[in-house]
C-alpha atoms as a PDB file:
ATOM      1  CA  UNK A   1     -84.325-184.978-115.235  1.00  0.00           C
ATOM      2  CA  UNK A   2     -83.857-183.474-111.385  1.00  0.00           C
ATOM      3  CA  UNK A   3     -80.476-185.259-111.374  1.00  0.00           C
ATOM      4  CA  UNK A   4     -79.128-183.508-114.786  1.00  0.00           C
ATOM      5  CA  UNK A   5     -80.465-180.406-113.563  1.00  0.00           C
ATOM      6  CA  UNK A   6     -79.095-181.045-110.701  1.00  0.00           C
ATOM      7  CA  UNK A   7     -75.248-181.791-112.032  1.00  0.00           C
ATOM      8  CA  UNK A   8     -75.652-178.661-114.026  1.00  0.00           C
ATOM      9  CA  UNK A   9     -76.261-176.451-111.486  1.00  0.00           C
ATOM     10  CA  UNK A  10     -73.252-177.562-109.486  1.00  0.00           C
ATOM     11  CA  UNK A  11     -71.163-177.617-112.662  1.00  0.00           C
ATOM     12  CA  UNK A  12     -71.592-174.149-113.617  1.00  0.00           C
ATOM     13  CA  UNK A  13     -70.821-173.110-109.598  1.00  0.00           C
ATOM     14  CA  UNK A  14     -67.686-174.983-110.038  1.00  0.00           C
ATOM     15  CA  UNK A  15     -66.822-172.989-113.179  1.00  0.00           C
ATOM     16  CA  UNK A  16     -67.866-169.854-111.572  1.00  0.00           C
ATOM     17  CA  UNK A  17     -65.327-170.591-108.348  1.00  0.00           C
ATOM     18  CA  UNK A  18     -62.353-171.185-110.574  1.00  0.00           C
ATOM     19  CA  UNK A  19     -63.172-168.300-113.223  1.00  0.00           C
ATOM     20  CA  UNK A  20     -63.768-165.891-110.276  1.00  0.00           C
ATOM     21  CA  UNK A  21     -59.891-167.304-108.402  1.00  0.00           C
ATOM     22  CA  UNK A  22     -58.374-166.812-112.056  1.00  0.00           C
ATOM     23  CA  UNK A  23     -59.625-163.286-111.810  1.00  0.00           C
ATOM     24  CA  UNK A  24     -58.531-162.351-108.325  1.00  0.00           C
ATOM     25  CA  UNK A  25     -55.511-164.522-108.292  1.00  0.00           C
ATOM     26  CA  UNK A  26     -52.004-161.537-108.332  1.00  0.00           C
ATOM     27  CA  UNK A  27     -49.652-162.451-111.182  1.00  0.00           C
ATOM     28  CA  UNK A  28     -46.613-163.806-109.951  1.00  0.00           C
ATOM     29  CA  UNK A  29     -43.505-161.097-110.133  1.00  0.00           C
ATOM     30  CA  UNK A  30     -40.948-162.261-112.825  1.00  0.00           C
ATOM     31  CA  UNK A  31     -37.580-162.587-110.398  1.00  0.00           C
ATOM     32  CA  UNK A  32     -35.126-160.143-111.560  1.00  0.00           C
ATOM     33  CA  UNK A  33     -31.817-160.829-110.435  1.00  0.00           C
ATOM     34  CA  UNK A  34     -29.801-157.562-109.934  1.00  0.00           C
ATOM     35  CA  UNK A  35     -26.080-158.511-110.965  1.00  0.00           C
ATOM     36  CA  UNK A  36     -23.326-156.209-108.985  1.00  0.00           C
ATOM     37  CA  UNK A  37     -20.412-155.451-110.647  1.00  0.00           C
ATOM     38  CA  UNK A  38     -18.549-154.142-108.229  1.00  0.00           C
ATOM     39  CA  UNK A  39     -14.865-154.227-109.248  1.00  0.00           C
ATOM     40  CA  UNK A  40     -12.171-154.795-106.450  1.00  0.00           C
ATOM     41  CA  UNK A  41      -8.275-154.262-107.194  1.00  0.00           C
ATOM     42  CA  UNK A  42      -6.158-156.755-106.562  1.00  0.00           C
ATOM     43  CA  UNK A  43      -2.900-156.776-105.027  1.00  0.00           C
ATOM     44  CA  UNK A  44       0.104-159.425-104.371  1.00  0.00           C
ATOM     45  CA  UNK A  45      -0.846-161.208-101.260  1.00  0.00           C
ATOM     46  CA  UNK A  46       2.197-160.097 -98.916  1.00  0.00           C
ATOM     47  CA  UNK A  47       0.957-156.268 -99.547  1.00  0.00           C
ATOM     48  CA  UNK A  48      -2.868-157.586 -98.740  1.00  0.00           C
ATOM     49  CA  UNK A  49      -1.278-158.597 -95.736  1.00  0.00           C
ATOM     50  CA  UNK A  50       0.151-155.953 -94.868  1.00  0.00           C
ATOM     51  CA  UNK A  51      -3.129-153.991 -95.350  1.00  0.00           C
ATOM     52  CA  UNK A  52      -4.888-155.831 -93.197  1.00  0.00           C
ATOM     53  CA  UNK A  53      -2.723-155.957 -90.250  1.00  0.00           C
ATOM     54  CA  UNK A  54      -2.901-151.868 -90.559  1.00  0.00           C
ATOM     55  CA  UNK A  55      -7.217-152.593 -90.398  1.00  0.00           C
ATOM     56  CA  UNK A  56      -7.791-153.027 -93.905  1.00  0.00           C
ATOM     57  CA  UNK A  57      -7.685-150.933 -97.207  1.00  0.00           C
ATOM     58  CA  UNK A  58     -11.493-150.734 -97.264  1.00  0.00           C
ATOM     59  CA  UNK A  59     -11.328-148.260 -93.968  1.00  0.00           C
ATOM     60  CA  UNK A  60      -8.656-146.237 -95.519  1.00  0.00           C
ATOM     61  CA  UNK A  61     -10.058-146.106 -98.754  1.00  0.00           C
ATOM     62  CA  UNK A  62     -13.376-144.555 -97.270  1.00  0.00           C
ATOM     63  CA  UNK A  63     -11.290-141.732 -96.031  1.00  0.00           C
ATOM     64  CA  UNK A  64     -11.191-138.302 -97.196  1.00  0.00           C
ATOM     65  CA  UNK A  65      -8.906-136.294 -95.058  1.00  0.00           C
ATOM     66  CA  UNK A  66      -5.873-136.957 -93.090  1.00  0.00           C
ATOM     67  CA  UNK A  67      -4.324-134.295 -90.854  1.00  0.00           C
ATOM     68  CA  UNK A  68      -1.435-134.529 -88.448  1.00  0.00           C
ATOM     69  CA  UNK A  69       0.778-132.460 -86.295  1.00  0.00           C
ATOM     70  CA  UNK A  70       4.608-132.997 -85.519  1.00  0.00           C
ATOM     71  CA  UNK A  71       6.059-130.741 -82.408  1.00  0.00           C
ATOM     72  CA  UNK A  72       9.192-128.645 -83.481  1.00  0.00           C
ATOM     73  CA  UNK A  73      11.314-126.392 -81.961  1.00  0.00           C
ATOM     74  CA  UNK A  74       9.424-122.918 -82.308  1.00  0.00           C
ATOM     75  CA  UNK A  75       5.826-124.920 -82.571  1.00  0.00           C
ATOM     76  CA  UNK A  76       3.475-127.519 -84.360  1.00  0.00           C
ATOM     77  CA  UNK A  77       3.895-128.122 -87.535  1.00  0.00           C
ATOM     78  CA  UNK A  78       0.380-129.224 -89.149  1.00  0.00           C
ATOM     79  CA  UNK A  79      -0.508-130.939 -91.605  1.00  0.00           C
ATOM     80  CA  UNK A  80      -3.905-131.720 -93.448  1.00  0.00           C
ATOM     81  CA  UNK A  81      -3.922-133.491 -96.934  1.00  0.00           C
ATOM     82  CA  UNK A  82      -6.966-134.670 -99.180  1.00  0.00           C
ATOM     83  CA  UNK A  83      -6.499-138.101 -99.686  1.00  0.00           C
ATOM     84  CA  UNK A  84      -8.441-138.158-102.868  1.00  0.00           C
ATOM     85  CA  UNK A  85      -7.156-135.459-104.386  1.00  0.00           C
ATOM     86  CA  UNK A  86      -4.006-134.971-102.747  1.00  0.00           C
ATOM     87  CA  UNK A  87      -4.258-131.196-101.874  1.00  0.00           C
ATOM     88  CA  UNK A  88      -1.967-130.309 -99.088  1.00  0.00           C
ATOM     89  CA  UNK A  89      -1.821-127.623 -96.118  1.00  0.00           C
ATOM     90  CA  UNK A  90       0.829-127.324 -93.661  1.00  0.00           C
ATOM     91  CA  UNK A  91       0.825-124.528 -91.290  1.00  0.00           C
ATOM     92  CA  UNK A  92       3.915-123.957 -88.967  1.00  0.00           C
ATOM     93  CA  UNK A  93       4.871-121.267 -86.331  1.00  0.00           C
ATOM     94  CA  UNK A  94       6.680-119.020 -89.178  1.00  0.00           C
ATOM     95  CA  UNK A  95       5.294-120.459 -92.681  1.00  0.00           C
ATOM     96  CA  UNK A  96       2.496-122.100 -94.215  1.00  0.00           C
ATOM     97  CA  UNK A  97       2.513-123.880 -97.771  1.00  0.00           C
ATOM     98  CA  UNK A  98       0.320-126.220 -99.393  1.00  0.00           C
ATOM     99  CA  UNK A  99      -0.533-127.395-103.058  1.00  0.00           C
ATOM    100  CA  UNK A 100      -3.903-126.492-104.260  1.00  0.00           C
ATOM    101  CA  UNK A 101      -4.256-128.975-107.198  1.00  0.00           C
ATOM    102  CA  UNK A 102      -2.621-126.451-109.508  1.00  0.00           C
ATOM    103  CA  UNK A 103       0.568-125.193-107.653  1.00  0.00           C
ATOM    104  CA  UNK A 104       3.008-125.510-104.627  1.00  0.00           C
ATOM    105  CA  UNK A 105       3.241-122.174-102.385  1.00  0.00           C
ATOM    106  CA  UNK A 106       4.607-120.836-100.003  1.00  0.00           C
ATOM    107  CA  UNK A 107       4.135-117.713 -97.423  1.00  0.00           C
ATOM    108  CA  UNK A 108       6.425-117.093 -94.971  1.00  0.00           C
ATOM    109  CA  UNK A 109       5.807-114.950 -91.844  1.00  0.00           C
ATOM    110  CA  UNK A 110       7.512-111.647 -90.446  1.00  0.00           C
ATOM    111  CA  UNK A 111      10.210-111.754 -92.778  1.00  0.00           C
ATOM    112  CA  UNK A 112      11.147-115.239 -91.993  1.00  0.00           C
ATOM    113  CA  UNK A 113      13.294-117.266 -94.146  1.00  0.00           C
ATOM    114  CA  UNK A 114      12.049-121.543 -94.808  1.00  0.00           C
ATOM    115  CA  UNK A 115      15.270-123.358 -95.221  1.00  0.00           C
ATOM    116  CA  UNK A 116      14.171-125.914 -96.992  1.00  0.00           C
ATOM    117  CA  UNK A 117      13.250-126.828-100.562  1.00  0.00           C
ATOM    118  CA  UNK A 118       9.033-126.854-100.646  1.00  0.00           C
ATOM    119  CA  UNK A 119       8.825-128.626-103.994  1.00  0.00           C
ATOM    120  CA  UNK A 120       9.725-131.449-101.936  1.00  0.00           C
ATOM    121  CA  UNK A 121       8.793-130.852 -98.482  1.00  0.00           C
ATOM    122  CA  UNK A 122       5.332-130.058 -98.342  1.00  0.00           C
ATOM    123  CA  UNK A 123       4.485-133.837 -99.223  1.00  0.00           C
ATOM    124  CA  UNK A 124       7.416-135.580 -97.869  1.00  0.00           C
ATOM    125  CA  UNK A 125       6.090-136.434 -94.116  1.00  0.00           C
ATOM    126  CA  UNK A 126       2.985-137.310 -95.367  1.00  0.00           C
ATOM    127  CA  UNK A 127       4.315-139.684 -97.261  1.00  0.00           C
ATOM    128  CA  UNK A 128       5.937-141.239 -94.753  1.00  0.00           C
ATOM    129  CA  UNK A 129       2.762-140.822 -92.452  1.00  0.00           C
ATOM    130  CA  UNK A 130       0.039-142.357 -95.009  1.00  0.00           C
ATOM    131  CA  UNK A 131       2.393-145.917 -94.752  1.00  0.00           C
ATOM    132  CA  UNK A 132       1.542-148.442 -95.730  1.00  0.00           C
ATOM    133  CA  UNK A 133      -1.685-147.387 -97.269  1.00  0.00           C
ATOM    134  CA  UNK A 134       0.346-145.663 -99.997  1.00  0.00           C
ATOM    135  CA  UNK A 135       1.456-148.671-101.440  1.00  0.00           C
ATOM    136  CA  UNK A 136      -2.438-149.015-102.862  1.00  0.00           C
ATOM    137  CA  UNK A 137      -1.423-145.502-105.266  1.00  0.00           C
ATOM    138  CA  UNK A 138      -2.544-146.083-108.492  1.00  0.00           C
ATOM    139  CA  UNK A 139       0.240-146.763-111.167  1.00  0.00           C
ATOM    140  CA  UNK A 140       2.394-148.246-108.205  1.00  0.00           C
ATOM    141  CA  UNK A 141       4.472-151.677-109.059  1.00  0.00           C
ATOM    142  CA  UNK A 142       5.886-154.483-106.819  1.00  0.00           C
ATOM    143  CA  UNK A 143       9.065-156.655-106.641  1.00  0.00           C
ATOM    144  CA  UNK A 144      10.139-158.973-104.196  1.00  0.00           C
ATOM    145  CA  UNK A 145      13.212-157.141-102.735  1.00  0.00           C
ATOM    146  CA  UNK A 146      16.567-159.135-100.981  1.00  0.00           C
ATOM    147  CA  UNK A 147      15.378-159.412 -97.043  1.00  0.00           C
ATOM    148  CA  UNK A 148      16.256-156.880 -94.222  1.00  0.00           C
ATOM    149  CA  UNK A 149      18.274-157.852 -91.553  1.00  0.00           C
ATOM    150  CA  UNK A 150      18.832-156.529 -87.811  1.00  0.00           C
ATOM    151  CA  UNK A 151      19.658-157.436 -84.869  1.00  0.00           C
ATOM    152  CA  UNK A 152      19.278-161.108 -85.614  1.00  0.00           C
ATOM    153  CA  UNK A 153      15.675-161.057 -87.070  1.00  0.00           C
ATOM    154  CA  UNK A 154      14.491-161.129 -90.849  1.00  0.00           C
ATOM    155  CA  UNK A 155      12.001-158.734 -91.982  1.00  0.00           C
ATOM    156  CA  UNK A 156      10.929-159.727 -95.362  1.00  0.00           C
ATOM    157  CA  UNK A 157      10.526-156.725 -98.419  1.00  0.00           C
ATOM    158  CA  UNK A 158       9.244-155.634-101.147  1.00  0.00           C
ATOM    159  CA  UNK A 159      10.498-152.338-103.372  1.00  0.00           C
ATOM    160  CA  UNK A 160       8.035-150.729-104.186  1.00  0.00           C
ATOM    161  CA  UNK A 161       8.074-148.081-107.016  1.00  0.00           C
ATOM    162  CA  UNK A 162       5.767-144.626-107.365  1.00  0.00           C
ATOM    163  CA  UNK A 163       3.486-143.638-111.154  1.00  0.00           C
ATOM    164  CA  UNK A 164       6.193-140.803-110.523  1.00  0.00           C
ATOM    165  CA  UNK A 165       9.386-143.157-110.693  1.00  0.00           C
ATOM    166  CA  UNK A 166      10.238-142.518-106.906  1.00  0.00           C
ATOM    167  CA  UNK A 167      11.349-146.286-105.395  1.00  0.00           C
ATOM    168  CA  UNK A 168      11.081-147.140-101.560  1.00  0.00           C
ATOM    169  CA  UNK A 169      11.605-151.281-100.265  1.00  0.00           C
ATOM    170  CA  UNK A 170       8.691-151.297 -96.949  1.00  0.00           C
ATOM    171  CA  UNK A 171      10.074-154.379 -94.589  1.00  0.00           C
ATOM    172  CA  UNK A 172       7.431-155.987 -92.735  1.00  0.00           C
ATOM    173  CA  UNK A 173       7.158-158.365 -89.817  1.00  0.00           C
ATOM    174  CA  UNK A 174       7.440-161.904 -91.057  1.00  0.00           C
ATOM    175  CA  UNK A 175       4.241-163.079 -88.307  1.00  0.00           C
ATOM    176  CA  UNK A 176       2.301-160.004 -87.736  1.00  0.00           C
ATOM    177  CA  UNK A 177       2.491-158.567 -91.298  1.00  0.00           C
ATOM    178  CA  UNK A 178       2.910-155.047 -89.823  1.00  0.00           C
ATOM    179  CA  UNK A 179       5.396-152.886 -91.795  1.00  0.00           C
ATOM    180  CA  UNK A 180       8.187-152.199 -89.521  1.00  0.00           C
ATOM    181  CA  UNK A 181      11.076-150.205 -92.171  1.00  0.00           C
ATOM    182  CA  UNK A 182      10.902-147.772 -94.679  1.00  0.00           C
ATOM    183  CA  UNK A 183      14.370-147.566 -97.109  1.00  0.00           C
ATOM    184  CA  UNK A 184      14.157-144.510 -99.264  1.00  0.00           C
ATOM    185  CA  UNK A 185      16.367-142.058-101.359  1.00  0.00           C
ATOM    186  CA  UNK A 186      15.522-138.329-101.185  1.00  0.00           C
ATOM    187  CA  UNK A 187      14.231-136.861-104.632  1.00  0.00           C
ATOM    188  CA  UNK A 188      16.852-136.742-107.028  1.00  0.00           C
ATOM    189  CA  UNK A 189      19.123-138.694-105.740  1.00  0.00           C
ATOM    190  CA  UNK A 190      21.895-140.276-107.229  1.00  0.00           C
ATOM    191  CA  UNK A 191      21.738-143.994-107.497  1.00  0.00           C
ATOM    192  CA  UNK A 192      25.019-144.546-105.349  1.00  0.00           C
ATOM    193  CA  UNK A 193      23.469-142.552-102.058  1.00  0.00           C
ATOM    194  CA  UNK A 194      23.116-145.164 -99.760  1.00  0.00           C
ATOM    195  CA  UNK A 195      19.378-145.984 -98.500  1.00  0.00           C
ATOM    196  CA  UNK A 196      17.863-143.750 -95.564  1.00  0.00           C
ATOM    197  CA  UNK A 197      15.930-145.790 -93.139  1.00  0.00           C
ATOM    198  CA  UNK A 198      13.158-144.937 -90.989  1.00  0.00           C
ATOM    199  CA  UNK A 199      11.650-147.791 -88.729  1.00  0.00           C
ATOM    200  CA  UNK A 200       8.544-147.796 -87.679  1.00  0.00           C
ATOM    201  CA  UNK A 201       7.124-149.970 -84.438  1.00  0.00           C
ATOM    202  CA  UNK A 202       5.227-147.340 -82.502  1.00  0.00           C
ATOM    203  CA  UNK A 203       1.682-147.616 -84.007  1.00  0.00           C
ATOM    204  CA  UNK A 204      -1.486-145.461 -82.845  1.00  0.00           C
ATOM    205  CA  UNK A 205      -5.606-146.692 -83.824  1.00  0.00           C
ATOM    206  CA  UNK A 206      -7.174-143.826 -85.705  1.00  0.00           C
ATOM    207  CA  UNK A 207     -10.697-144.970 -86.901  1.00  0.00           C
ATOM    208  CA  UNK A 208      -9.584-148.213 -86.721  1.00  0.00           C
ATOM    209  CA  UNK A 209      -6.669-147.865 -88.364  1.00  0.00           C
ATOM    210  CA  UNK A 210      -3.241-148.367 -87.501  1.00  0.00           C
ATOM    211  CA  UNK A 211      -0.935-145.109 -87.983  1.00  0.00           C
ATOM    212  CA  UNK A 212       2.018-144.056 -86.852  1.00  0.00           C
ATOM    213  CA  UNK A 213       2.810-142.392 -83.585  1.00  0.00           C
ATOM    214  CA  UNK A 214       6.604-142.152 -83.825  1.00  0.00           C
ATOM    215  CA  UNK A 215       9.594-143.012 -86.411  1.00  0.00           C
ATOM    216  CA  UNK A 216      12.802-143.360 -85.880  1.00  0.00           C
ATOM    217  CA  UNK A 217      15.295-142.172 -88.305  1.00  0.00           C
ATOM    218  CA  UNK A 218      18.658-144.348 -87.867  1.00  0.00           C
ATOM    219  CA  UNK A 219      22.418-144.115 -89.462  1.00  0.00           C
ATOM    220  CA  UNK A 220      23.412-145.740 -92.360  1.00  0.00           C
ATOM    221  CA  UNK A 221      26.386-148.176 -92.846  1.00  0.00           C
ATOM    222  CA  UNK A 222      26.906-149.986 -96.200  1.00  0.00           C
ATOM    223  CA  UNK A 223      22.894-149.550 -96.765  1.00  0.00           C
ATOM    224  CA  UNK A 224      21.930-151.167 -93.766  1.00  0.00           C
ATOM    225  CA  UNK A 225      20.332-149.204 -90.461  1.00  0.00           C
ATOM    226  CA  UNK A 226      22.912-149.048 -87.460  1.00  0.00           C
ATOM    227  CA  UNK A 227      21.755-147.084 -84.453  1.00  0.00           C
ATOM    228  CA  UNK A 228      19.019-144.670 -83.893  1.00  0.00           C
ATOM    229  CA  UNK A 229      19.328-140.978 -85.520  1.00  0.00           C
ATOM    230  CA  UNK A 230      16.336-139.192 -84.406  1.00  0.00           C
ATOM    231  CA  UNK A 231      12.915-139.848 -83.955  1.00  0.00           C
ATOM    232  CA  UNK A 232       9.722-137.929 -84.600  1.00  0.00           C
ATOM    233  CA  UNK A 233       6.610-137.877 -82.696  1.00  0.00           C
ATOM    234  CA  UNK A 234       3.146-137.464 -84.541  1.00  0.00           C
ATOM    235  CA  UNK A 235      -0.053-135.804 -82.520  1.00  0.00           C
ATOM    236  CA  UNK A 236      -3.310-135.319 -82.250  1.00  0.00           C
ATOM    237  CA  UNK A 237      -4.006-137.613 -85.930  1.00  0.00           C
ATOM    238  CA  UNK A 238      -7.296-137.060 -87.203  1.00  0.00           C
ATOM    239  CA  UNK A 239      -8.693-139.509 -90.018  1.00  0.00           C
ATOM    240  CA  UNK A 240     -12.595-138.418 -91.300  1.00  0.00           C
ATOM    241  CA  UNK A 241     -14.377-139.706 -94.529  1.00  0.00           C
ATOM    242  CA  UNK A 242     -15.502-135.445 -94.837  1.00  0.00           C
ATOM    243  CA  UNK A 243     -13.824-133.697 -98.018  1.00  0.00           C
ATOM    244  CA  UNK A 244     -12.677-130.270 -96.331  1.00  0.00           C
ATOM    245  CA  UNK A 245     -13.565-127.358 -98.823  1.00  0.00           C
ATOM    246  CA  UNK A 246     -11.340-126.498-101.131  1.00  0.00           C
ATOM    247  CA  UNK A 247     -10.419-123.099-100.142  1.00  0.00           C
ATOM    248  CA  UNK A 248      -8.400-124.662 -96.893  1.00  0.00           C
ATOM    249  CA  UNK A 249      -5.802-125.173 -99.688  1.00  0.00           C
ATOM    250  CA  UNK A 250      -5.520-122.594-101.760  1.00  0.00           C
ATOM    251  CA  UNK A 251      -2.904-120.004-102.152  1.00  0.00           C
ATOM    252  CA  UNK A 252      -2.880-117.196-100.020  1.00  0.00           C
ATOM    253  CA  UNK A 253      -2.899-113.375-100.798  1.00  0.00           C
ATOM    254  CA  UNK A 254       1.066-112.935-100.513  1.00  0.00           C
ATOM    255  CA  UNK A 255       1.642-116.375-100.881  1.00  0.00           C
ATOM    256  CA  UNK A 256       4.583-117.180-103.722  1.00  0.00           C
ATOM    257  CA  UNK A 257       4.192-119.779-106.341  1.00  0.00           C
ATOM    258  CA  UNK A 258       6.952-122.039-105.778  1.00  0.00           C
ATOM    259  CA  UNK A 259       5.940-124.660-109.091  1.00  0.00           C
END
């Protein structure tokens, strides 16, 4: 009788223990698996290349503002553009003009006279600048183009054309992958102008990025570069991922709607 009570007693302690480790036990978390769909553009592997010889489209991509200055005659002529948005200032001894996202103007100074055409201007250089991280422009196709060569060395290329229908060919460096010419056609040109070439080999690191710090413009013989032009010299470059307020680009009192 002692023994059964006995076995009983222990029993129902035993019960006790597990009821009591049920209770106090914490519930297992159901694993949730967060899925990121985090889409990445593709592009043909020679331009990937090419991006990430120049420190990678990532970097340049995080960027908001670009802003440059080229040395002229009567001053600097500088330049600040919003990457995202494309807005454009560019302030010179005697003019300043921009595009504010809704038109291109222009205001001249003491009754000085621009000699150039600023539908085109104010976003040629920075074109030429912003190589070869243009070439990631949305809309923007790819073809293998015929190689360039000069002075006994093959740069490989690709022609490249623009949402807008504007067509460059970018040569690059067969090893390095840097882009080392630019062939273009100015705006409106007719199809039988010969190519303009600008080559590029002078590079500068701007937040880790590879920009230009000169181009050199050379002649033109049968569409193929001959001897040096000119060359221009880009200072002071400034790369930041901060947006600069709006009202840097918009249209001055006195300033005249050009489009």
């Amino acid at each position: 009788m002692r023994k059964t009570l006995y076995l009983l007693v222990v029993l129902a302690i035993i019960v006790s223990c597990k009821d009591k480790t049920a209770e106090t036990k914490p519930e297992t978390e159901p694993v949730i698996e967060e899925e990121i769909d985090e889409v990445i553009k593709q592009y043909p592997e020679n331009i990937s290349k090419i991006f990430d010889a120049h420190g990678g489209i990532s970097i340049w991509n995080d960027m908001e503002t670009l802003e440059f200055s080229v040395e002229k005659p009567d001053g600097y002529e500088i330049t600040t553009t919003d990457l995202k948005d494309r807005f454009v200032f560019i302030e010179m001894p005697k003019t300043t003009m921009g595009y504010d996202g809704e038109v291109i103007w222009i205001k001249n100074k003491d009754n000085s006279v621009f000699d150039d055409n600023p539908e085109t201007y104010y976003k040629k250089m920075f074109h030429f600048y912003a190589m070869p991280f243009l070439l990631a422009d949305e809309g923007t196709t790819y073809t293998e183009a015929v190689p360039l060569n000069f002075e006994g060395k093959t740069y490989p290329g690709i022609q490249v054309t623009f949402k807008n229908g504007v067509e460059n060919t970018v040569y690059y460096d067969a090893n390095s992958h840097q882009m080392a010419w630019l062939a273009y056609k100015e705006a409106g040109a007719d199809k039988n102008t010969e190519w303009q070439f600008i080559n590029y080999s002078n590079w500068q690191e701007v937040e880790d990025l590879s920009v230009p710090e000169t181009m050199v413009w050379y002649k033109v013989e049968n569409n193929k570069p001959t001897v040096p032009d000119h060359e221009v010299q880009f200072v002071s470059p400034m790369l930041t991922t901060t947006k600069m307020d709006i009202r840097v680009y918009w249209r001055p009192e006195g300033g005249e709607v050009v489009l």
